[in-house]
PDB file of N, CA and C in Angstrom:
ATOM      1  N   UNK A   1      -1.300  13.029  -4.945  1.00  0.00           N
ATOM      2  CA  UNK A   1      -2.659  13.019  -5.451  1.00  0.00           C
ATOM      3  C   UNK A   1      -2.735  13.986  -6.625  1.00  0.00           C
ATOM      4  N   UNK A   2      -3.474  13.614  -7.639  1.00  0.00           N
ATOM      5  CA  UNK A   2      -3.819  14.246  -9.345  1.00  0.00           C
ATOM      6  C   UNK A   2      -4.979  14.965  -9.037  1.00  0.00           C
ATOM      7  N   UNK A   3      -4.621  16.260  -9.098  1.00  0.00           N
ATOM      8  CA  UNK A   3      -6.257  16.722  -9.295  1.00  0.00           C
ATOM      9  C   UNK A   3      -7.108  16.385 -10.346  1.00  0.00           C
ATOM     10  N   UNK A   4      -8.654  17.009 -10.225  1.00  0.00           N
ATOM     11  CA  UNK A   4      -9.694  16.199 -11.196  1.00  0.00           C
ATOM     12  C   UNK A   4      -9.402  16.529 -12.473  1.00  0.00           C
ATOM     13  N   UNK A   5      -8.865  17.733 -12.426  1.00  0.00           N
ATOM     14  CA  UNK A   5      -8.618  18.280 -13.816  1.00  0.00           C
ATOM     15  C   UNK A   5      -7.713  17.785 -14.769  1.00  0.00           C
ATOM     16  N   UNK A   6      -6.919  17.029 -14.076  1.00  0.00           N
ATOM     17  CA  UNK A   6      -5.693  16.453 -14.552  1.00  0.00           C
ATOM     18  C   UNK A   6      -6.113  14.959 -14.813  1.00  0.00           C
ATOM     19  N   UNK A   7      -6.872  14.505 -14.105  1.00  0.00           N
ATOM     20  CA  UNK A   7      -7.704  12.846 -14.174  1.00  0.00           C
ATOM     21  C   UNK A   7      -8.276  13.100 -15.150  1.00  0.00           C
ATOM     22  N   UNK A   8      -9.435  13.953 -15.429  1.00  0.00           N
ATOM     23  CA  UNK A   8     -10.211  14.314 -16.707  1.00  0.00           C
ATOM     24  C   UNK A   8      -9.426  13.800 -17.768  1.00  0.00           C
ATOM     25  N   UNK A   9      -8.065  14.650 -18.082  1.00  0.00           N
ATOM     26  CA  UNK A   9      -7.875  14.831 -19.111  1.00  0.00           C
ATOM     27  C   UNK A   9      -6.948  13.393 -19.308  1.00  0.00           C
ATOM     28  N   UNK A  10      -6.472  12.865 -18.166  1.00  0.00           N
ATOM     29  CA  UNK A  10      -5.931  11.500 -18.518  1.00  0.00           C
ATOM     30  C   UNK A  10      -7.127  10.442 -19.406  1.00  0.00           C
ATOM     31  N   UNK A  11      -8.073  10.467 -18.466  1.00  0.00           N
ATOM     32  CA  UNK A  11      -9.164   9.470 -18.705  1.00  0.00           C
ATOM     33  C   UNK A  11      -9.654   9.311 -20.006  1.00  0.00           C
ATOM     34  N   UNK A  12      -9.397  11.353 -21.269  1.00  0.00           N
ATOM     35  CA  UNK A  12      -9.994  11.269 -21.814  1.00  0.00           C
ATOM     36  C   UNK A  12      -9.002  10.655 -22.958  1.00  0.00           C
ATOM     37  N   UNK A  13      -7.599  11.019 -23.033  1.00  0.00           N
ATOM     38  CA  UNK A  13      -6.542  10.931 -23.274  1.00  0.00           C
ATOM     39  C   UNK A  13      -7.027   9.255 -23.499  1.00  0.00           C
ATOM     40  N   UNK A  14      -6.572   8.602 -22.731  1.00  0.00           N
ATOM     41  CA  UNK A  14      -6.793   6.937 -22.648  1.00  0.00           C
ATOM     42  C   UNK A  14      -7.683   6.214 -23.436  1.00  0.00           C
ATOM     43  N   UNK A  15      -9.341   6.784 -23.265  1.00  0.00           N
ATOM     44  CA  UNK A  15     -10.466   6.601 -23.976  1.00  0.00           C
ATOM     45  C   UNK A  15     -10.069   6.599 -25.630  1.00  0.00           C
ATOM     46  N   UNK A  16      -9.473   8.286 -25.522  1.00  0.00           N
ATOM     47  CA  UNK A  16      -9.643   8.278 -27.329  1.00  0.00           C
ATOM     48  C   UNK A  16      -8.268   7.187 -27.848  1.00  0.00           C
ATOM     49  N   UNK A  17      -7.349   6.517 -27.224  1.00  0.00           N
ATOM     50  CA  UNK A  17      -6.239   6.136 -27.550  1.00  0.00           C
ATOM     51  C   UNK A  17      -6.714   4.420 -27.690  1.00  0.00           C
ATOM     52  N   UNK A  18      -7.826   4.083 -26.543  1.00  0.00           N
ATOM     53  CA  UNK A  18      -7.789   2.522 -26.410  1.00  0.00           C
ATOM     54  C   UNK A  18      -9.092   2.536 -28.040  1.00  0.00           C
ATOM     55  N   UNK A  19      -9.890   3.617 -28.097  1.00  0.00           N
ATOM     56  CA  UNK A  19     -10.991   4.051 -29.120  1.00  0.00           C
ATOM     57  C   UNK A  19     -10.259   3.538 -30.516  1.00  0.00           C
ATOM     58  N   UNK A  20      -9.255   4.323 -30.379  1.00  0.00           N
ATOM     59  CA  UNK A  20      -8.352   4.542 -31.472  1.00  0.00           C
ATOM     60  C   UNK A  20      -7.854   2.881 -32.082  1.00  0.00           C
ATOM     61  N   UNK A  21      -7.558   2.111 -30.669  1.00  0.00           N
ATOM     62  CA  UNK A  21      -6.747   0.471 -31.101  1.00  0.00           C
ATOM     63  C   UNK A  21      -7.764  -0.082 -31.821  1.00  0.00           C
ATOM     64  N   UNK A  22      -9.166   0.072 -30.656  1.00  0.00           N
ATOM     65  CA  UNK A  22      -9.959  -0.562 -31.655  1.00  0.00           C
ATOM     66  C   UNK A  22     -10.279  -0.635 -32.709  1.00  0.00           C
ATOM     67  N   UNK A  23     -10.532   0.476 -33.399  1.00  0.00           N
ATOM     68  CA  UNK A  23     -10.912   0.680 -34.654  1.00  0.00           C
ATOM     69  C   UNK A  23      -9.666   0.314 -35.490  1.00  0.00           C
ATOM     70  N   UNK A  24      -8.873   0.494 -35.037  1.00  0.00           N
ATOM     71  CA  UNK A  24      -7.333  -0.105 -35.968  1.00  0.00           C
ATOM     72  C   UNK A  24      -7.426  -1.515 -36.037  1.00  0.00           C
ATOM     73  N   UNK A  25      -7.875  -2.348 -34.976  1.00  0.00           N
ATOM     74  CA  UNK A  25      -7.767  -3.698 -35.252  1.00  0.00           C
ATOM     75  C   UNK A  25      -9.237  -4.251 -36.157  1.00  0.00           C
ATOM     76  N   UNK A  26     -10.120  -3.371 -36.100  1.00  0.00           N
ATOM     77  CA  UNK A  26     -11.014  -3.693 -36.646  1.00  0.00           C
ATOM     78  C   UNK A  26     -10.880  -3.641 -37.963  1.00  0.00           C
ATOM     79  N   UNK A  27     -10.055  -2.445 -38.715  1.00  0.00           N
ATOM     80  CA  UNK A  27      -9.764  -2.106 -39.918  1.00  0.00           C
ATOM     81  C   UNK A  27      -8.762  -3.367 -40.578  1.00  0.00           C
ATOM     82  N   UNK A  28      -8.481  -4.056 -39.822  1.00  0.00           N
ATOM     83  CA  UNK A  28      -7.413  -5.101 -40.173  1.00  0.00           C
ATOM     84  C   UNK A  28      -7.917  -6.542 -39.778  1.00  0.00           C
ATOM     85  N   UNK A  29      -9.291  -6.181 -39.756  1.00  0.00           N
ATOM     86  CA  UNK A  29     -10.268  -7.472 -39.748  1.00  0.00           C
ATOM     87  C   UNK A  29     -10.191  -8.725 -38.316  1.00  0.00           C
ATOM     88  N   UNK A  30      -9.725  -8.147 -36.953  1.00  0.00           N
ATOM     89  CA  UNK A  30      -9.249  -8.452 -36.067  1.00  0.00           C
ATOM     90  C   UNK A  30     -10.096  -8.437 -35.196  1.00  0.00           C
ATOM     91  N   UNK A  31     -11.335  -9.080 -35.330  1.00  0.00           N
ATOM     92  CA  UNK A  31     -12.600  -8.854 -34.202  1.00  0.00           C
ATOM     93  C   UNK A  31     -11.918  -9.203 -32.809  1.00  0.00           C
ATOM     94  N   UNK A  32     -12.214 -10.200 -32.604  1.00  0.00           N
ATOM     95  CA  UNK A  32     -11.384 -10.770 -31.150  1.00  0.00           C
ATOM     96  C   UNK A  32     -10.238  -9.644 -30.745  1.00  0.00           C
ATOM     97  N   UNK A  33      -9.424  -9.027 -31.574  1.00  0.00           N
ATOM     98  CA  UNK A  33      -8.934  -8.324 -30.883  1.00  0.00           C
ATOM     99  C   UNK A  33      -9.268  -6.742 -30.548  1.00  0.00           C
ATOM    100  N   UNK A  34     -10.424  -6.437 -31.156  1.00  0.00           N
ATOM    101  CA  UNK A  34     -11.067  -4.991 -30.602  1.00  0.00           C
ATOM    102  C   UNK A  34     -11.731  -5.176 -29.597  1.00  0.00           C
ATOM    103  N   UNK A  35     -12.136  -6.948 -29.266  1.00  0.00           N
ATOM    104  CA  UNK A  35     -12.849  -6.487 -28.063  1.00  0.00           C
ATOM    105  C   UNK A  35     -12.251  -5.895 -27.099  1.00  0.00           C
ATOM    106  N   UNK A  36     -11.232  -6.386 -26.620  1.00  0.00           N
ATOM    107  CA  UNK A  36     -10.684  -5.852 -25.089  1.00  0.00           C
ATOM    108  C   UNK A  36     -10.259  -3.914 -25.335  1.00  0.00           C
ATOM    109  N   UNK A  37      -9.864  -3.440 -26.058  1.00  0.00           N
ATOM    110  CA  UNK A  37      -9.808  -1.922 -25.954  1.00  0.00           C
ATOM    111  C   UNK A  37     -11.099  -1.115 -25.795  1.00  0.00           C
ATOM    112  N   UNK A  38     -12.288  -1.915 -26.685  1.00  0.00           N
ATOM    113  CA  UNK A  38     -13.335  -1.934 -26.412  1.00  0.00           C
ATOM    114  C   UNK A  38     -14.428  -2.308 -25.051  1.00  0.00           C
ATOM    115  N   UNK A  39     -14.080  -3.172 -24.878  1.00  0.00           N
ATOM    116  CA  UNK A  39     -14.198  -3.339 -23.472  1.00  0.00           C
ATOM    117  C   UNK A  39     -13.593  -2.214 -22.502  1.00  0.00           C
ATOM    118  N   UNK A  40     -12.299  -1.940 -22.285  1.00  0.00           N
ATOM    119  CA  UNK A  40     -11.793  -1.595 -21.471  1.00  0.00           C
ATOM    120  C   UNK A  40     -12.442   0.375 -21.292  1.00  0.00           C
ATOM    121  N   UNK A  41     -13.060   0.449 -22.875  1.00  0.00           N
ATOM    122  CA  UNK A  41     -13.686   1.946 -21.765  1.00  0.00           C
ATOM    123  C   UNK A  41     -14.615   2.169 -21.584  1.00  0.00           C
ATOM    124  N   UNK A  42     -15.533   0.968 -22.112  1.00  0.00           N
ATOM    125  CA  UNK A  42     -16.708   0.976 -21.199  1.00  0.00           C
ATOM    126  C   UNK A  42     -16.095   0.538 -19.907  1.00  0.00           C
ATOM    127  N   UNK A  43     -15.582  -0.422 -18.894  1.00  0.00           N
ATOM    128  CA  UNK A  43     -15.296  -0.769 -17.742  1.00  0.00           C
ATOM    129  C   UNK A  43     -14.305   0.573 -17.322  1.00  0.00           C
ATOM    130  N   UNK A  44     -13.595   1.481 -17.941  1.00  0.00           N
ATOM    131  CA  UNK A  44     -12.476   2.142 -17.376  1.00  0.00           C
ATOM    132  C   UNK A  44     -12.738   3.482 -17.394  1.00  0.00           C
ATOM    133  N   UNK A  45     -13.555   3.824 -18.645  1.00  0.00           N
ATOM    134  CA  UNK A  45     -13.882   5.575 -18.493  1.00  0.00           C
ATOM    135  C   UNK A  45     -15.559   5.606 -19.244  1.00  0.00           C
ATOM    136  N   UNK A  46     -16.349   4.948 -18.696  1.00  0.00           N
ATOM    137  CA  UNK A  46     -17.657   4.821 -18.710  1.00  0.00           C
ATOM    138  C   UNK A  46     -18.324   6.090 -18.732  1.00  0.00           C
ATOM    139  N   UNK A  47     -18.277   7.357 -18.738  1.00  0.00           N
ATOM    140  CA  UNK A  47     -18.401   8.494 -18.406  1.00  0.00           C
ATOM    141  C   UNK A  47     -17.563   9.629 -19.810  1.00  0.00           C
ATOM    142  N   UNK A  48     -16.364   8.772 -20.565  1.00  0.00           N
ATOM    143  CA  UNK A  48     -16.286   9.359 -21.982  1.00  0.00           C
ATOM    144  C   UNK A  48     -17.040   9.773 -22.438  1.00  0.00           C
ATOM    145  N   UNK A  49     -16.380  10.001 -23.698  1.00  0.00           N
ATOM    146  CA  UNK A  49     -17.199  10.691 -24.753  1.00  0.00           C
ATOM    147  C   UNK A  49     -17.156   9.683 -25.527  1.00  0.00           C
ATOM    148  N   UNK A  50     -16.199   8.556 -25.852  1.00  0.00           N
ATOM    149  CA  UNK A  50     -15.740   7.144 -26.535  1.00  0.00           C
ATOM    150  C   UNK A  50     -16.626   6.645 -26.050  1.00  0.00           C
ATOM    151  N   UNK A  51     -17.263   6.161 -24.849  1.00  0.00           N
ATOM    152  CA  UNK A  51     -17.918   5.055 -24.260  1.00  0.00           C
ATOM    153  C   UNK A  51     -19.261   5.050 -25.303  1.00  0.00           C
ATOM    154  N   UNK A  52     -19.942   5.492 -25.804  1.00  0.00           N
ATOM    155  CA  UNK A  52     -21.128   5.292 -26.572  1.00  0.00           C
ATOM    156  C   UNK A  52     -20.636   4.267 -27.644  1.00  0.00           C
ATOM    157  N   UNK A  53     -19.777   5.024 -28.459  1.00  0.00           N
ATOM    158  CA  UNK A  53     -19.079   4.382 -29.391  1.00  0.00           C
ATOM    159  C   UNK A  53     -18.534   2.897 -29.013  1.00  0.00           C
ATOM    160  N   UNK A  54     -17.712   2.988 -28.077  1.00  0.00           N
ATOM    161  CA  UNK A  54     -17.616   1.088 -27.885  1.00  0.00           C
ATOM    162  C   UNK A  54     -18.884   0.489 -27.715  1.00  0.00           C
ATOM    163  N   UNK A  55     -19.337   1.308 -27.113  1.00  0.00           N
ATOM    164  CA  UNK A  55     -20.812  -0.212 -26.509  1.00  0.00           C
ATOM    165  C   UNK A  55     -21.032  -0.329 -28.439  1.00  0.00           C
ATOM    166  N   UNK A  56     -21.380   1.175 -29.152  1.00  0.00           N
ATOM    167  CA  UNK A  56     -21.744   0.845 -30.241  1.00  0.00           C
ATOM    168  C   UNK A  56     -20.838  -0.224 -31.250  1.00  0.00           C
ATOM    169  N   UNK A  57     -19.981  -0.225 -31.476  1.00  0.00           N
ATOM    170  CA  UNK A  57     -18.870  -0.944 -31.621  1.00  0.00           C
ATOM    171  C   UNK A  57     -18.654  -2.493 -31.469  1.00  0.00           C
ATOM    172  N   UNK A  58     -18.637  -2.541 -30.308  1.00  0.00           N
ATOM    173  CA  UNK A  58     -19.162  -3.813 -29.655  1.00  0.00           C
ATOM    174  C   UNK A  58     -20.938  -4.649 -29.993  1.00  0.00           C
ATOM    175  N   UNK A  59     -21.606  -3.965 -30.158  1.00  0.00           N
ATOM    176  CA  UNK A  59     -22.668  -4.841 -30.416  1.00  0.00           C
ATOM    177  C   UNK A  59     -22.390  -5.131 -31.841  1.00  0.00           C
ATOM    178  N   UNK A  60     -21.666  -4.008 -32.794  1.00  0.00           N
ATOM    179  CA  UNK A  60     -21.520  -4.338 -34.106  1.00  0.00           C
ATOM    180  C   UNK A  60     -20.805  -5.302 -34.035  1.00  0.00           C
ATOM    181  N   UNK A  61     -20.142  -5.839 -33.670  1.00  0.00           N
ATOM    182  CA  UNK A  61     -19.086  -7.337 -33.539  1.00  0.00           C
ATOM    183  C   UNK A  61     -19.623  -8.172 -33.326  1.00  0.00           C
ATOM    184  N   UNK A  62     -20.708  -8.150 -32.163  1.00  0.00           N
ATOM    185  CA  UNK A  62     -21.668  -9.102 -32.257  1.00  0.00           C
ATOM    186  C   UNK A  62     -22.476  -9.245 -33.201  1.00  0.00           C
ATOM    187  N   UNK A  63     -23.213  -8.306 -33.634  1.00  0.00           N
ATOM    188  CA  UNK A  63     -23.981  -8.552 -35.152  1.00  0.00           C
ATOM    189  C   UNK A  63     -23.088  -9.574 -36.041  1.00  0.00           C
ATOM    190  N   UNK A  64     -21.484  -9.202 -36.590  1.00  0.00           N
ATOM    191  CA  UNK A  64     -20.709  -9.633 -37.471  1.00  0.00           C
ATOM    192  C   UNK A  64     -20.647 -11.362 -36.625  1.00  0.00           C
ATOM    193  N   UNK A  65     -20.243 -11.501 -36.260  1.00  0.00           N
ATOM    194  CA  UNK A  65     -20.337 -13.178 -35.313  1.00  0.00           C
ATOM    195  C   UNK A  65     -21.492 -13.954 -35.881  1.00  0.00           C
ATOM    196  N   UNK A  66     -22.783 -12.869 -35.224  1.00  0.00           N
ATOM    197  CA  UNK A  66     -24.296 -13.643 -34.938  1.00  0.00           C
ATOM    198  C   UNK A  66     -24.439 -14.106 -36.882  1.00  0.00           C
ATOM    199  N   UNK A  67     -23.937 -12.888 -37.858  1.00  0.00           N
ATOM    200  CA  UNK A  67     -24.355 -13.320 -39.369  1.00  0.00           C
ATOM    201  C   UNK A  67     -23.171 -14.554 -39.837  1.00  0.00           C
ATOM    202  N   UNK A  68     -22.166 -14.439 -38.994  1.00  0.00           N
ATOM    203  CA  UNK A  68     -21.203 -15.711 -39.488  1.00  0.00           C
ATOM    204  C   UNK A  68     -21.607 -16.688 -38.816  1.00  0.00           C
ATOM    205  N   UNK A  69     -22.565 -17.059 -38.227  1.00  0.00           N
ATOM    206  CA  UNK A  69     -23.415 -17.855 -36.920  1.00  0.00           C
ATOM    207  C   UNK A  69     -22.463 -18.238 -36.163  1.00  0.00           C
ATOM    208  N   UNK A  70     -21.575 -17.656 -35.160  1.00  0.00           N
ATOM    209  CA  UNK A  70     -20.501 -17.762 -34.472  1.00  0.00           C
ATOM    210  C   UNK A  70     -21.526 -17.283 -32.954  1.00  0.00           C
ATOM    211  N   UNK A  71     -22.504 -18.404 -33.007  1.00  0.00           N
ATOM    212  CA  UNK A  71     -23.437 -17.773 -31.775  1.00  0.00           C
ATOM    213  C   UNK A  71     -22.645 -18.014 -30.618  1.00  0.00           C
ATOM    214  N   UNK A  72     -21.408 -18.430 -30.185  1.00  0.00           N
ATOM    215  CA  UNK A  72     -21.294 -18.718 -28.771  1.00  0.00           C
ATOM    216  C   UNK A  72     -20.339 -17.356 -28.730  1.00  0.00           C
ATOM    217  N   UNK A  73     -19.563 -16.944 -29.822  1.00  0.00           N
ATOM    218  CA  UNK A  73     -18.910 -15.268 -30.053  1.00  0.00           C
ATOM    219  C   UNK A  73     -19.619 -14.251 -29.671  1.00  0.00           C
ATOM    220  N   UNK A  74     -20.535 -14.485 -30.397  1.00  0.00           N
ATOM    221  CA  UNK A  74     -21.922 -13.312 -30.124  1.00  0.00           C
ATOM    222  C   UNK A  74     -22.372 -13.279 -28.959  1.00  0.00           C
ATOM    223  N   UNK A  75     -22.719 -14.412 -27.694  1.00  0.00           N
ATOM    224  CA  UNK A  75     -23.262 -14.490 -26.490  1.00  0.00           C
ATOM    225  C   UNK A  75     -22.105 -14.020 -25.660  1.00  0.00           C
ATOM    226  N   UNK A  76     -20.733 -14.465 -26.707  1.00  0.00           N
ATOM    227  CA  UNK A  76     -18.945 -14.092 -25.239  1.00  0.00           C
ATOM    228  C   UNK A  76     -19.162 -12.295 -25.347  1.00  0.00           C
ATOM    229  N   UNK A  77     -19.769 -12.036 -26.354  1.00  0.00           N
ATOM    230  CA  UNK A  77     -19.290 -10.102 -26.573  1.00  0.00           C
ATOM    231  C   UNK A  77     -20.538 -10.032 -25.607  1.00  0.00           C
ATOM    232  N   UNK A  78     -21.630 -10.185 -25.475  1.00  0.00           N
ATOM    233  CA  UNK A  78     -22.631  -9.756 -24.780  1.00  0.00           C
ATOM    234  C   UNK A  78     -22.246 -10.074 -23.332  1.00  0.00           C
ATOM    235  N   UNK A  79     -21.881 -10.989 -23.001  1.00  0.00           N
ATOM    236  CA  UNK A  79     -21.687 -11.346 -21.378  1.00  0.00           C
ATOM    237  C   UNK A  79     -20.665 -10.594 -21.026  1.00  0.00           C
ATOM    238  N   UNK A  80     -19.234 -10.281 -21.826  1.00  0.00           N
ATOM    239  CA  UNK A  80     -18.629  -9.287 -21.739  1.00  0.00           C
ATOM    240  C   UNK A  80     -18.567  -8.241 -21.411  1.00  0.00           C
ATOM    241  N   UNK A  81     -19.836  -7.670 -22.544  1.00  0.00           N
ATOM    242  CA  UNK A  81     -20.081  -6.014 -22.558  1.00  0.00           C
ATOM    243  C   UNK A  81     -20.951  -5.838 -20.907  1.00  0.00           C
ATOM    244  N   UNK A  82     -21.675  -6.655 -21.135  1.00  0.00           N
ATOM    245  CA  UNK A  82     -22.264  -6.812 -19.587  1.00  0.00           C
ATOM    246  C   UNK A  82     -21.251  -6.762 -18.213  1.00  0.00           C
ATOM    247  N   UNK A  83     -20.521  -7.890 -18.089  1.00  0.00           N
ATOM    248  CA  UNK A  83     -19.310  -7.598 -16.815  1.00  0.00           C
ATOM    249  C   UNK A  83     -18.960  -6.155 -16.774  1.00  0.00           C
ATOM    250  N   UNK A  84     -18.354  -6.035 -17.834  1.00  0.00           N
ATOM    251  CA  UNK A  84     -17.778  -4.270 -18.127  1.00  0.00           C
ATOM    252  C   UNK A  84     -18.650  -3.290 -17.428  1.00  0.00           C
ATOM    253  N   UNK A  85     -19.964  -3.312 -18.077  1.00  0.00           N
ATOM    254  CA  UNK A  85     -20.613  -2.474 -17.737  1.00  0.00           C
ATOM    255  C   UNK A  85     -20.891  -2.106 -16.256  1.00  0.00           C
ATOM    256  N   UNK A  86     -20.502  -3.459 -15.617  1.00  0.00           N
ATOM    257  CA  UNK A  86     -21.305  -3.539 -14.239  1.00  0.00           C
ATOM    258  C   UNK A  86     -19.505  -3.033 -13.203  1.00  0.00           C
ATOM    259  N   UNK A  87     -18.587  -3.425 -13.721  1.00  0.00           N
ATOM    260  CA  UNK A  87     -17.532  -3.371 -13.183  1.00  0.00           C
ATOM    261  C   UNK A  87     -17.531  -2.232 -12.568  1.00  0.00           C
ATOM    262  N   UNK A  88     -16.826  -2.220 -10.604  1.00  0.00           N
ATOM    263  CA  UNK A  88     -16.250  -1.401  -9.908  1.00  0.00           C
ATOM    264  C   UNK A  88     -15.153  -1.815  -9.189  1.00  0.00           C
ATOM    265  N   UNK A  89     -14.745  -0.643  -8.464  1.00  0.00           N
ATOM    266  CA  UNK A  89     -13.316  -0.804  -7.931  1.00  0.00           C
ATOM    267  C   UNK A  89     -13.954  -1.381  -6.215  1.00  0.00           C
ATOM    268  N   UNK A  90     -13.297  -2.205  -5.666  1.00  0.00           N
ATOM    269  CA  UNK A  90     -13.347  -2.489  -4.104  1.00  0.00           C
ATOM    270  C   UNK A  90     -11.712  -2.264  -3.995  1.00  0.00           C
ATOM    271  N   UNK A  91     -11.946  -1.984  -2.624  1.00  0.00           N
ATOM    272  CA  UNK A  91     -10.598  -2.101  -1.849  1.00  0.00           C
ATOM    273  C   UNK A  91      -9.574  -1.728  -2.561  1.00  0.00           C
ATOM    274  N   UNK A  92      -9.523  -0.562  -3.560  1.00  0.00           N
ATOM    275  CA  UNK A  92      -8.227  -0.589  -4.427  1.00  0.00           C
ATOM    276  C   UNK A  92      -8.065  -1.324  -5.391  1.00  0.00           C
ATOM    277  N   UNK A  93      -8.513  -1.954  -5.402  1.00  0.00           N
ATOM    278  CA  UNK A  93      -8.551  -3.306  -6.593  1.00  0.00           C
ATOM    279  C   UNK A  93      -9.470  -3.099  -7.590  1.00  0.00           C
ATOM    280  N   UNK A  94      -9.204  -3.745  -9.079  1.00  0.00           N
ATOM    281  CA  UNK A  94     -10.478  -3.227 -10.293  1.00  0.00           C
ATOM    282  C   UNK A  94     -10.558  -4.911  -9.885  1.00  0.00           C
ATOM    283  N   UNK A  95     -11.787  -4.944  -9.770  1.00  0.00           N
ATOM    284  CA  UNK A  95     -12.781  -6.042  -9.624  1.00  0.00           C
ATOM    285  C   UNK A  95     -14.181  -5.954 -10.320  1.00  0.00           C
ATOM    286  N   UNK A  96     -14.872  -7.550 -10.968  1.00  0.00           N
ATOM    287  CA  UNK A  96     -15.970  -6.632 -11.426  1.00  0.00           C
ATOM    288  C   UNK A  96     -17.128  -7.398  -9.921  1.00  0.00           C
ATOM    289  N   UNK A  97     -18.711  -7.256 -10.014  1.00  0.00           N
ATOM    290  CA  UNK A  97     -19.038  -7.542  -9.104  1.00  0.00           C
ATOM    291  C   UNK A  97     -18.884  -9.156  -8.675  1.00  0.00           C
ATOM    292  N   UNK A  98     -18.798  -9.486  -9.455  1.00  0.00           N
ATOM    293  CA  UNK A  98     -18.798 -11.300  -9.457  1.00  0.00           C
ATOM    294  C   UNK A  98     -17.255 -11.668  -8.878  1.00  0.00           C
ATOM    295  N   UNK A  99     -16.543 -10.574  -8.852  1.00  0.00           N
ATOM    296  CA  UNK A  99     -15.104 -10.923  -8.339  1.00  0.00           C
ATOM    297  C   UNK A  99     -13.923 -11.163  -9.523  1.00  0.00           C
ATOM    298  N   UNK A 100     -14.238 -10.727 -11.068  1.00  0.00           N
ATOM    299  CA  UNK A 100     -13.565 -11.555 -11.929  1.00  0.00           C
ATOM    300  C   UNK A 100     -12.857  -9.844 -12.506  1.00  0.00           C
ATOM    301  N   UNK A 101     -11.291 -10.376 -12.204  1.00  0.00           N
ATOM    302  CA  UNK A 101     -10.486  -9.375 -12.611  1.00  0.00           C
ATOM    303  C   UNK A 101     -10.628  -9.055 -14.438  1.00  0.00           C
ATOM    304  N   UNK A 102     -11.018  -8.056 -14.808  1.00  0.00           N
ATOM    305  CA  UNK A 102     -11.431  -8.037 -16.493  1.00  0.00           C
ATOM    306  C   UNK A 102      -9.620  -8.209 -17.020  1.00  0.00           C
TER     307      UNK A 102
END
């Protein structure tokens, strides 16, 4: 077992690193692919200091979609950001509540 202090600093470690992909793929014009790093800390370290920033992040992707009228893009990042948000662990397992492994 990891103490908290040591989880902390993993969690935060992770956050600024998956923070980090995103914005790299974004810089290289790669929407679809910032979502999931993006995603992953809102669902994984929700409690960051990153997590503001993805949600922020993430709706900006949706904005970029909704002005290319890529409305069914724009509704996938929102239902997304939503699962994420709601996601917990059962039984050991990352599950979100609906049962759908992210």
């Amino acid at each position: 077992m990891i103490s908290e202090e040591l989880a902390a600093a993993i969690s935060r470690a992770a956050s600024a690193a998956l923070l980090r992909i995103g914005k790299i793929y974004e810089e290289q014009g790669w929407l679809h692919h910032a979502l999931t790093p993006y995603l992953k800390i809102v669902a994984y370290y929700p409690e960051s200091e990153g997590a503001p920033t993805a949600v922020d992040r993430l709706v900006a992707i949706a904005g970029i979609f909704e002005e290319k009228r890529q409305f069914h893009m724009t509704m996938s990042v929102y239902d997304r950001l939503d699962r994420a948000a709601r996601f917990q662990r059962w039984d050991g397992h990352q599950a979100s509540p609906e049962g759908d492994i992210l």
